[in-house]
PDB file of N, CA and C in Angstrom:
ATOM      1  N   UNK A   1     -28.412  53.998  11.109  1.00  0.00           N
ATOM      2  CA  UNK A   1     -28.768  54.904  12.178  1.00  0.00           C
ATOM      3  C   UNK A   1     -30.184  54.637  12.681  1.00  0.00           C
ATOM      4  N   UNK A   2     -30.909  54.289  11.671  1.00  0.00           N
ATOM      5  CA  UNK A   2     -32.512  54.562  12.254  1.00  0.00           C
ATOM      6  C   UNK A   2     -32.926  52.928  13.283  1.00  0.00           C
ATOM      7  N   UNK A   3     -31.511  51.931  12.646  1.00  0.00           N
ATOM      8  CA  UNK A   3     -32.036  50.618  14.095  1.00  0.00           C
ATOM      9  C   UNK A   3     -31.589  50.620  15.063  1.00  0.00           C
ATOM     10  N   UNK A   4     -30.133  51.854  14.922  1.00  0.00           N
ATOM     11  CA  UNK A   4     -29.981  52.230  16.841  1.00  0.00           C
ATOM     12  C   UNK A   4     -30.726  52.999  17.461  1.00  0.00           C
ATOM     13  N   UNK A   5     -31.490  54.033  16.902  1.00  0.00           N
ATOM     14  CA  UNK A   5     -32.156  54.814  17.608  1.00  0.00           C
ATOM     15  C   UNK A   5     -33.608  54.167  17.696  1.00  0.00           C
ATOM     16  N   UNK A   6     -33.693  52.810  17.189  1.00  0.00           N
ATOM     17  CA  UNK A   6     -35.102  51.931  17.318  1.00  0.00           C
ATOM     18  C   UNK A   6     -34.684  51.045  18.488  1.00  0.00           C
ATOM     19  N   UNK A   7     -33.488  50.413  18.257  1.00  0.00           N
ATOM     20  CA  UNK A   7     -32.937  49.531  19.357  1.00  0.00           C
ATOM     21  C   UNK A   7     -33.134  50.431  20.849  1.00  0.00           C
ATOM     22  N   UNK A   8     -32.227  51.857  20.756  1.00  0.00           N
ATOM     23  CA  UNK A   8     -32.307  52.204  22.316  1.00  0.00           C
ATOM     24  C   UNK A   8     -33.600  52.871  22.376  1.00  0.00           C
ATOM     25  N   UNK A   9     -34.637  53.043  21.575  1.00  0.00           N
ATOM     26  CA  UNK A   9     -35.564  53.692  22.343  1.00  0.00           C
ATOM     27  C   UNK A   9     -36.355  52.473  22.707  1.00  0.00           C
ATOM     28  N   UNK A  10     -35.999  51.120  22.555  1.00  0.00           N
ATOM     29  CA  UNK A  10     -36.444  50.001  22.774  1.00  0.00           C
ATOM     30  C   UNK A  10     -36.130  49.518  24.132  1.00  0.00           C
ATOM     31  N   UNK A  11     -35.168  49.802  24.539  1.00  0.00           N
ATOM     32  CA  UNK A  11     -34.114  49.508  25.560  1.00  0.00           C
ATOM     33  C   UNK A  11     -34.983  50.341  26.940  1.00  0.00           C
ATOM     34  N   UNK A  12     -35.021  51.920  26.586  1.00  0.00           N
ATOM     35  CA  UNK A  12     -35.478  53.233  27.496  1.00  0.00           C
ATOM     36  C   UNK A  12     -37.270  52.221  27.685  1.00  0.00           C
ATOM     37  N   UNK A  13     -37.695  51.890  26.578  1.00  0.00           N
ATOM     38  CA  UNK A  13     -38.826  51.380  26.620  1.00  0.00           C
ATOM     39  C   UNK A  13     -39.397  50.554  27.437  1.00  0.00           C
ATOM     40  N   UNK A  14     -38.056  49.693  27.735  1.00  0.00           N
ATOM     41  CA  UNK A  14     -38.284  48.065  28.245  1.00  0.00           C
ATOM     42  C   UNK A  14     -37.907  48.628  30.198  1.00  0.00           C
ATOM     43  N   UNK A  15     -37.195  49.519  29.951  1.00  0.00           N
ATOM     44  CA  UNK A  15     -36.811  50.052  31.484  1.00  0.00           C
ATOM     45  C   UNK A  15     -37.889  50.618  32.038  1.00  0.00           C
ATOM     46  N   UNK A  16     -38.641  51.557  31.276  1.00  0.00           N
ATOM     47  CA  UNK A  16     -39.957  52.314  31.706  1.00  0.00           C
ATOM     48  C   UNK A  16     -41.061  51.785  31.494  1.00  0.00           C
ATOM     49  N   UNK A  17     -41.489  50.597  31.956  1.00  0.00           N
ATOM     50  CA  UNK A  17     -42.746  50.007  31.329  1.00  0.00           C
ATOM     51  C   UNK A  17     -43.716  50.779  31.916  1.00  0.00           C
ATOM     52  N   UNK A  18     -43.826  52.127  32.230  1.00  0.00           N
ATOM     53  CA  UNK A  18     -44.956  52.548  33.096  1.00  0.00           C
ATOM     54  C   UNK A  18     -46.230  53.143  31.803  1.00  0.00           C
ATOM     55  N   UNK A  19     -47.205  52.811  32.217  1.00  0.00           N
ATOM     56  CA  UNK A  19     -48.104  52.973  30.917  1.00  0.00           C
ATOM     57  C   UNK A  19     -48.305  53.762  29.876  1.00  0.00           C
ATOM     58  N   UNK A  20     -47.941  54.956  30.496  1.00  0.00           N
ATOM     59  CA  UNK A  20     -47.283  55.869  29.278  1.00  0.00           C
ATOM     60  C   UNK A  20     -46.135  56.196  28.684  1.00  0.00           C
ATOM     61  N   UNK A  21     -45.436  56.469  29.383  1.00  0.00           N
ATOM     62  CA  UNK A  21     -44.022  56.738  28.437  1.00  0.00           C
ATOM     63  C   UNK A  21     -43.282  55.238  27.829  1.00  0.00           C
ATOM     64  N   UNK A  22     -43.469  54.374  28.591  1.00  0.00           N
ATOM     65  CA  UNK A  22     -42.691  53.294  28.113  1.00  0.00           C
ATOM     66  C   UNK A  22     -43.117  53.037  27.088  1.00  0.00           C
ATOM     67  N   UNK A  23     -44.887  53.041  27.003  1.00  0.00           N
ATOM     68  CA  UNK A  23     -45.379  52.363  25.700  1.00  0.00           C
ATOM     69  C   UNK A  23     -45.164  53.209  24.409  1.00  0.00           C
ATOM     70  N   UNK A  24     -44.772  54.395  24.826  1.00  0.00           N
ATOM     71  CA  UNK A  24     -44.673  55.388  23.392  1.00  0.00           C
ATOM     72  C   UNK A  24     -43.545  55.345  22.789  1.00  0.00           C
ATOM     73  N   UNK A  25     -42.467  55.000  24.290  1.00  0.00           N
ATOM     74  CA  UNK A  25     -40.910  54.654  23.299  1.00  0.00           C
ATOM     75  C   UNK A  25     -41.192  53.521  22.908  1.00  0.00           C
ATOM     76  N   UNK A  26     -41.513  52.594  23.054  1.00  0.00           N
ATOM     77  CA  UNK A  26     -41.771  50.974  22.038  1.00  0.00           C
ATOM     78  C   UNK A  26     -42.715  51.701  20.500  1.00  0.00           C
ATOM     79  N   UNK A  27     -43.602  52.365  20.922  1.00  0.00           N
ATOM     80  CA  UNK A  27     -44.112  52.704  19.527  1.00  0.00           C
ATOM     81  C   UNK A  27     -43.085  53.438  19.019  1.00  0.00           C
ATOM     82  N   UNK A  28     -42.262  54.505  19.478  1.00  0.00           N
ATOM     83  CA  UNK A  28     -41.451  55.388  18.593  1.00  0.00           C
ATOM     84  C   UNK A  28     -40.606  54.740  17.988  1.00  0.00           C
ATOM     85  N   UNK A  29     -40.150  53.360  18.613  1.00  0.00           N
ATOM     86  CA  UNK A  29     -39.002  52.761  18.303  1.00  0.00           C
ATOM     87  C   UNK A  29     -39.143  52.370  16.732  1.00  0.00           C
ATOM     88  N   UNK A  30     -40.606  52.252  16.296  1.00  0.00           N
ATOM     89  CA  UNK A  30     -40.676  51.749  14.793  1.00  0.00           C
ATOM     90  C   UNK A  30     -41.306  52.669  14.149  1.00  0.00           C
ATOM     91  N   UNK A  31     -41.818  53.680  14.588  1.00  0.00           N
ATOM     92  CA  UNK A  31     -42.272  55.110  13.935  1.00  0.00           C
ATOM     93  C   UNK A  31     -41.414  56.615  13.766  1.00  0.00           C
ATOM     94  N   UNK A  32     -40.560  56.579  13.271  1.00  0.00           N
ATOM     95  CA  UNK A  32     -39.654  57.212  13.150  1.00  0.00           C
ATOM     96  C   UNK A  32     -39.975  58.897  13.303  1.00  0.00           C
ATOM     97  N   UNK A  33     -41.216  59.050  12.842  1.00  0.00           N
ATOM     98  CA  UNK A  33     -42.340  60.702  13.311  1.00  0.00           C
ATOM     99  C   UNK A  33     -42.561  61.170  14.710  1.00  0.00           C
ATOM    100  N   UNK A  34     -42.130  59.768  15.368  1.00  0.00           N
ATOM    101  CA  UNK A  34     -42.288  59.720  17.097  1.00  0.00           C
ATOM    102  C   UNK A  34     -41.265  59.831  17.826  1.00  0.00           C
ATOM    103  N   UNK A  35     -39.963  59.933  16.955  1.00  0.00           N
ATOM    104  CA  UNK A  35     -39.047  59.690  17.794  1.00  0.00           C
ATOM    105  C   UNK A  35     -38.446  60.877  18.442  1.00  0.00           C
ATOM    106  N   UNK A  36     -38.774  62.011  17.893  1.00  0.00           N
ATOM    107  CA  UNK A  36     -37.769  63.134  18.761  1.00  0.00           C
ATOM    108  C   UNK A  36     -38.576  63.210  19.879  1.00  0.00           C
ATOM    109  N   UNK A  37     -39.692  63.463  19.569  1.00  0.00           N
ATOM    110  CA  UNK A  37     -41.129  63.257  21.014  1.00  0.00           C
ATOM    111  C   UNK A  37     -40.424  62.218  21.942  1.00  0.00           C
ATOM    112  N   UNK A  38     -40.277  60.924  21.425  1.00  0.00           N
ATOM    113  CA  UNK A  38     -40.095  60.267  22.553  1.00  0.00           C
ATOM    114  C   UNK A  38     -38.529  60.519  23.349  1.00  0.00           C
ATOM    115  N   UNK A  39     -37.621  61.012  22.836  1.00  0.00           N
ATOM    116  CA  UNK A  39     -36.338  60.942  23.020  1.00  0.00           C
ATOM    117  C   UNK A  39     -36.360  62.407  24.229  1.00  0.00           C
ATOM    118  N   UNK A  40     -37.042  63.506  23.777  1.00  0.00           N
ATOM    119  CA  UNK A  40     -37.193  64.622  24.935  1.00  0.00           C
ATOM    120  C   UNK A  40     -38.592  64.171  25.832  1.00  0.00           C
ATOM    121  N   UNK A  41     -39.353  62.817  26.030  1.00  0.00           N
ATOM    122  CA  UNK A  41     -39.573  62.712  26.763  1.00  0.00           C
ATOM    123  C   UNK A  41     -38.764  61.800  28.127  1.00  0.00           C
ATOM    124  N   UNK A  42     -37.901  60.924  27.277  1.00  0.00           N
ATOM    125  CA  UNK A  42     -37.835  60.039  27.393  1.00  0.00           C
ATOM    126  C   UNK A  42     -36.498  60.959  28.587  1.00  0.00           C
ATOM    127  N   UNK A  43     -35.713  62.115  27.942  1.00  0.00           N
ATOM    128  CA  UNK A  43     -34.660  62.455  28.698  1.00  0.00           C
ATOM    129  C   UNK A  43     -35.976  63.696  30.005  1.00  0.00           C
ATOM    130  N   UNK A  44     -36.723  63.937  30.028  1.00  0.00           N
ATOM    131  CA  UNK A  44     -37.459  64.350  30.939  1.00  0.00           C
ATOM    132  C   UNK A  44     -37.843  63.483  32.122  1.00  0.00           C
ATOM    133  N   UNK A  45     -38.220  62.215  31.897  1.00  0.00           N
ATOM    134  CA  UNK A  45     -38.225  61.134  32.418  1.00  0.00           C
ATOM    135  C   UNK A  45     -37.210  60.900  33.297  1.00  0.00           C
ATOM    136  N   UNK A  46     -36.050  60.356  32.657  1.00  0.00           N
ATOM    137  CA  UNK A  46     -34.919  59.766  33.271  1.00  0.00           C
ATOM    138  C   UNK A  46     -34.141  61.073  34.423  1.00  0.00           C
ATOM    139  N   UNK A  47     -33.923  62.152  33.717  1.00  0.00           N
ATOM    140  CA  UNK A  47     -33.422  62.739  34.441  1.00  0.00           C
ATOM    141  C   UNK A  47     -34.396  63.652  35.728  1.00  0.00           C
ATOM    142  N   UNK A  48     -35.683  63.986  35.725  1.00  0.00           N
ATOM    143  CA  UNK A  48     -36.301  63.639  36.667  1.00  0.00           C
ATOM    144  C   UNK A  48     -36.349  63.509  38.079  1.00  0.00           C
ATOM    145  N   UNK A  49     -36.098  61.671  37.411  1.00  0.00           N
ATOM    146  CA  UNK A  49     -36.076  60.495  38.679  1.00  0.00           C
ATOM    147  C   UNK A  49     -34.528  60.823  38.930  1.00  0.00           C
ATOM    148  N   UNK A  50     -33.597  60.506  38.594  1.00  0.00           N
ATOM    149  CA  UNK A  50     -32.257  60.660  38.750  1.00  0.00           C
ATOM    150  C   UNK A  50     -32.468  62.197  40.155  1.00  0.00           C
ATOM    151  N   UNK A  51     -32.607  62.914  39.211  1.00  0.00           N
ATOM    152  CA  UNK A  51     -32.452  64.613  40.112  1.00  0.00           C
ATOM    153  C   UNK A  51     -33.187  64.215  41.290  1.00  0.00           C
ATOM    154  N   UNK A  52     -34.291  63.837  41.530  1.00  0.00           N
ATOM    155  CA  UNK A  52     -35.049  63.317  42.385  1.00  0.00           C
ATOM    156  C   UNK A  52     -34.486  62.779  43.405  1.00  0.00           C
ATOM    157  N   UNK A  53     -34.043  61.741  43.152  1.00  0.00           N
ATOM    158  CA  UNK A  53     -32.948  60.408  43.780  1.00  0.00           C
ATOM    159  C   UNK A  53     -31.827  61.161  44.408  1.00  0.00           C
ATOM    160  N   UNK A  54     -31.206  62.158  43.640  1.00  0.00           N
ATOM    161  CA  UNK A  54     -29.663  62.848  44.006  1.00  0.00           C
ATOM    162  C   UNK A  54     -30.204  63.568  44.873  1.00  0.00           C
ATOM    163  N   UNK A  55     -31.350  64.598  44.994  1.00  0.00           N
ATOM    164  CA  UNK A  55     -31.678  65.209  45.778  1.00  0.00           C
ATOM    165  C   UNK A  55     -32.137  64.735  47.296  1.00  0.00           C
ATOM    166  N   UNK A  56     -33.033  63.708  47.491  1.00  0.00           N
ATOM    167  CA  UNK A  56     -32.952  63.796  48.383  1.00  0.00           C
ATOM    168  C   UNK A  56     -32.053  62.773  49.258  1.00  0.00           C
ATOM    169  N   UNK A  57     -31.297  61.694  48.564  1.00  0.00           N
ATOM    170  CA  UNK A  57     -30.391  60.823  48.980  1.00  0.00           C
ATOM    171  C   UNK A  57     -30.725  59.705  49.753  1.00  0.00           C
ATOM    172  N   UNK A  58     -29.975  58.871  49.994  1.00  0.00           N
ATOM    173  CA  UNK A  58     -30.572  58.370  51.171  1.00  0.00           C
ATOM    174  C   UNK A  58     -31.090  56.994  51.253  1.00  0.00           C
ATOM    175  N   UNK A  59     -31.851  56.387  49.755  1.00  0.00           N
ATOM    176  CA  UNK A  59     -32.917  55.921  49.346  1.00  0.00           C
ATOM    177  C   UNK A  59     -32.361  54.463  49.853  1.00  0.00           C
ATOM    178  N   UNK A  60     -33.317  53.625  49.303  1.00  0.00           N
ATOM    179  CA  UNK A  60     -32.858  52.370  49.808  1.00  0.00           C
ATOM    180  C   UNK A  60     -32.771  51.185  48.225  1.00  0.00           C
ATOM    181  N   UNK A  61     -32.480  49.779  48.355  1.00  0.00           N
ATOM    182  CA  UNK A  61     -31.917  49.031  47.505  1.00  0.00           C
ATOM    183  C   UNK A  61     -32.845  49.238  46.434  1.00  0.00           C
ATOM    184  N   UNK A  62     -34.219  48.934  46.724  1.00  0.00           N
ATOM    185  CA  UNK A  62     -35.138  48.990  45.304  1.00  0.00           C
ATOM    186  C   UNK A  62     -34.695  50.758  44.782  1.00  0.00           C
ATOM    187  N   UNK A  63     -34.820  51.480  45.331  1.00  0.00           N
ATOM    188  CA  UNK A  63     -34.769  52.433  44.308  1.00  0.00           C
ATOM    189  C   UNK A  63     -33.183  52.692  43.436  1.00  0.00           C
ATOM    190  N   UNK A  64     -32.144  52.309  44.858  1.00  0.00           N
ATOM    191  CA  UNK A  64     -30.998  51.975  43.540  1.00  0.00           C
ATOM    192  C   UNK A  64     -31.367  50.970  42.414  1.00  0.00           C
ATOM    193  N   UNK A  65     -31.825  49.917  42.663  1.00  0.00           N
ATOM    194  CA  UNK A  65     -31.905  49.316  41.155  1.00  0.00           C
ATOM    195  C   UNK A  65     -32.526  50.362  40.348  1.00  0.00           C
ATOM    196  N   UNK A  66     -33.982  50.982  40.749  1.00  0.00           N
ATOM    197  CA  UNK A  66     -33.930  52.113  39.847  1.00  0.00           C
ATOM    198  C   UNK A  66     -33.231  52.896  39.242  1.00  0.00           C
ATOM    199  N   UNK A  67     -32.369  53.942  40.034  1.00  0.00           N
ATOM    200  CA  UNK A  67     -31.430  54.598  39.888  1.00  0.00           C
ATOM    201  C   UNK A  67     -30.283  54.119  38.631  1.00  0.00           C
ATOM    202  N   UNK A  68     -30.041  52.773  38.962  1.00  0.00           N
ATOM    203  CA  UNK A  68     -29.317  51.978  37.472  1.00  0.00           C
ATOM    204  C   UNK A  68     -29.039  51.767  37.106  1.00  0.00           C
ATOM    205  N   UNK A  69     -31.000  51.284  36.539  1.00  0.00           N
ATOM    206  CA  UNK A  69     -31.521  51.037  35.125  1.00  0.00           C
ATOM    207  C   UNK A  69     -31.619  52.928  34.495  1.00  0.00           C
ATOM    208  N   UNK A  70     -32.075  53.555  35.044  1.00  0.00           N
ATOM    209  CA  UNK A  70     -32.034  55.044  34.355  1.00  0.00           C
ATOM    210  C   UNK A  70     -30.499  55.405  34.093  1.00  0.00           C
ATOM    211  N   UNK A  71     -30.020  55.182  34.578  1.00  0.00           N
ATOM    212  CA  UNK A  71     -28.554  55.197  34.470  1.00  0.00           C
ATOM    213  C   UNK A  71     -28.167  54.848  32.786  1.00  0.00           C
ATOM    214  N   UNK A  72     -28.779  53.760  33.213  1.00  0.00           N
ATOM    215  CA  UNK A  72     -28.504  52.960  31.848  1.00  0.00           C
ATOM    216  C   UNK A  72     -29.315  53.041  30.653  1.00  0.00           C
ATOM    217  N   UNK A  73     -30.745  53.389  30.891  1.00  0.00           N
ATOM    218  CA  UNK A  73     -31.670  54.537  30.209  1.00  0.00           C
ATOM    219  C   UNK A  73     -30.924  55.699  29.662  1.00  0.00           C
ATOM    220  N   UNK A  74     -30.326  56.430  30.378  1.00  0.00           N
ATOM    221  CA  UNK A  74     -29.321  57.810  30.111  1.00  0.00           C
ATOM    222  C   UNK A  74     -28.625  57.578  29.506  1.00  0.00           C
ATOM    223  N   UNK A  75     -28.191  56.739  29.197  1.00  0.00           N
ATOM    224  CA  UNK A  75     -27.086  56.398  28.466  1.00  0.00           C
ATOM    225  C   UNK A  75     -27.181  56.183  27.087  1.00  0.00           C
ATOM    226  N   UNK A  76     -28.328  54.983  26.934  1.00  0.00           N
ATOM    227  CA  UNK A  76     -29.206  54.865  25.579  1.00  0.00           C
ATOM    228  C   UNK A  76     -29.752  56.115  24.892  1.00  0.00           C
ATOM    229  N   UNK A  77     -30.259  56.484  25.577  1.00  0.00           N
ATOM    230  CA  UNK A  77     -30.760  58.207  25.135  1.00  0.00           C
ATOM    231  C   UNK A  77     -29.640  59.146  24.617  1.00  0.00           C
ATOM    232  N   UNK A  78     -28.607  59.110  25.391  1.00  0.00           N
ATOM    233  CA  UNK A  78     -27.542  60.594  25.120  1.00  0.00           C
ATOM    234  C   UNK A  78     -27.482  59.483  23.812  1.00  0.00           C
ATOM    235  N   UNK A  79     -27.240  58.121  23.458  1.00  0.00           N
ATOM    236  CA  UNK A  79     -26.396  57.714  22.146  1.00  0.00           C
ATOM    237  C   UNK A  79     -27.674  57.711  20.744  1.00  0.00           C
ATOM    238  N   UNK A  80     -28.750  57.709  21.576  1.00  0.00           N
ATOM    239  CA  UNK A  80     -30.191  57.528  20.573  1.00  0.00           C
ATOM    240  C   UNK A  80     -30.267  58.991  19.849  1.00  0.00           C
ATOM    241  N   UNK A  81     -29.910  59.901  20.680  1.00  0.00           N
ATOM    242  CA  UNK A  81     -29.710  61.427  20.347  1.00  0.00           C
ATOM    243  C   UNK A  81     -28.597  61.955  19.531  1.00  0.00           C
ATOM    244  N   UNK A  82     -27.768  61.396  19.612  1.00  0.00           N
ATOM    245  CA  UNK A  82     -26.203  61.373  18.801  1.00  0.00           C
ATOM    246  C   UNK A  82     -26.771  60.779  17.446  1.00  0.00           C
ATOM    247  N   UNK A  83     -27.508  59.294  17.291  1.00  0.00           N
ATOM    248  CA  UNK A  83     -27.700  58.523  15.974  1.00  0.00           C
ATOM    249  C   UNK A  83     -29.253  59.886  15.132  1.00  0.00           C
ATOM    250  N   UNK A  84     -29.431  60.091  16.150  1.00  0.00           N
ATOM    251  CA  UNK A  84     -30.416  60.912  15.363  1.00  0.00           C
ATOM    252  C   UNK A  84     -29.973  62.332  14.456  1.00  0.00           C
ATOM    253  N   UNK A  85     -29.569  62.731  15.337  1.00  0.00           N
ATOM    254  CA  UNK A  85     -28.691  64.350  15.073  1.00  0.00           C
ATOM    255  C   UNK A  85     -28.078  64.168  13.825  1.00  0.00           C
ATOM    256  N   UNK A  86     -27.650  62.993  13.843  1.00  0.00           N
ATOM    257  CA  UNK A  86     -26.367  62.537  12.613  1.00  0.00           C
ATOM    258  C   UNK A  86     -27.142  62.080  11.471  1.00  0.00           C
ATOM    259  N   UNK A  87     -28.247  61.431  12.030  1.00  0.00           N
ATOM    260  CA  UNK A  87     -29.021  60.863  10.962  1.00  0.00           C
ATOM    261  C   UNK A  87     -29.842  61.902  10.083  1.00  0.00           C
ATOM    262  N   UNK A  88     -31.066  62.367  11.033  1.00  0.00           N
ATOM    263  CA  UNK A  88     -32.144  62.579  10.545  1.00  0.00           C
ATOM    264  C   UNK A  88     -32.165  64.526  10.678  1.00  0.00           C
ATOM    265  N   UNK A  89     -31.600  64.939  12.192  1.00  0.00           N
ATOM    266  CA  UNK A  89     -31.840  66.095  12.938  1.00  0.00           C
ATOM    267  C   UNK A  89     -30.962  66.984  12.281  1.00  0.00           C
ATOM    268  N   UNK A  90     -30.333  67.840  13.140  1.00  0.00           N
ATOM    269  CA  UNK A  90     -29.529  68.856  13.040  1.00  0.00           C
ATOM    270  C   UNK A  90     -28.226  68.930  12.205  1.00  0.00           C
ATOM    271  N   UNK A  91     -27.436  67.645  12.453  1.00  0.00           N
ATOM    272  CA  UNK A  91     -26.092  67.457  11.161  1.00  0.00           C
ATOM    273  C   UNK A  91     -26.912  67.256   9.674  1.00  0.00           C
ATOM    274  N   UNK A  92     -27.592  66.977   9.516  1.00  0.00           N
ATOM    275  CA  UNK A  92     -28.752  66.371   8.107  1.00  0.00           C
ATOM    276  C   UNK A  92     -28.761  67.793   7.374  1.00  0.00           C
ATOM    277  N   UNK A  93     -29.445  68.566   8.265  1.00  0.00           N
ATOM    278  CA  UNK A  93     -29.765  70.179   7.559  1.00  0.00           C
ATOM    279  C   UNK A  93     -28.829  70.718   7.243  1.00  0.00           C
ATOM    280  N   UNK A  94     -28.003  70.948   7.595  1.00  0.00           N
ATOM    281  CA  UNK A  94     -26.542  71.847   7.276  1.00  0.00           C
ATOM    282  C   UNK A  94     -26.173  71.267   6.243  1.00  0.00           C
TER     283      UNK A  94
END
């Protein structure tokens, strides 16, 4: 569990290279103390831009490629969140 949720916060990482969040999911990806931080930032992030995008419509080719890669960000995340829950989070405690 703990090298998929290193792999996709690697993945969310490599999509967001913007100086902050991207670089914290690459650090979370091997600091395991970082990772719920990065995973509710990481879904603050993505969905966001997405809501953003849906809202006002319209946009043109560069921001679909944006559109996606978050896509595909979202995706890594909902499954980075599943390996965690199972792993470390909420199924763990019970």
């Amino acid at each position: 569990m703990r090298h998929l949720i290193s792999a996709m916060l690697i993945v969310v990482g490599v999509i967001h290279l913007l100086p902050l969040s991207g670089v914290f999911m690459l650090i979370a990806a091997f600091r395991p103390l970082y990772q719920l931080v990065a995973l509710i930032a990481g879904f603050a992030s993505v969905l966001s831009f997405l809501y953003l995008a849906w809202s006002v419509g319209g946009y043109n080719a560069a921001i679909a490629r944006v559109v996606a890669a978050d896509v595909v960000a979202l995706g890594c995340l909902v499954v980075a969140t599943t390996a965690y829950m199972r792993g470390y989070g909420v199924a763990r405690r019970q």
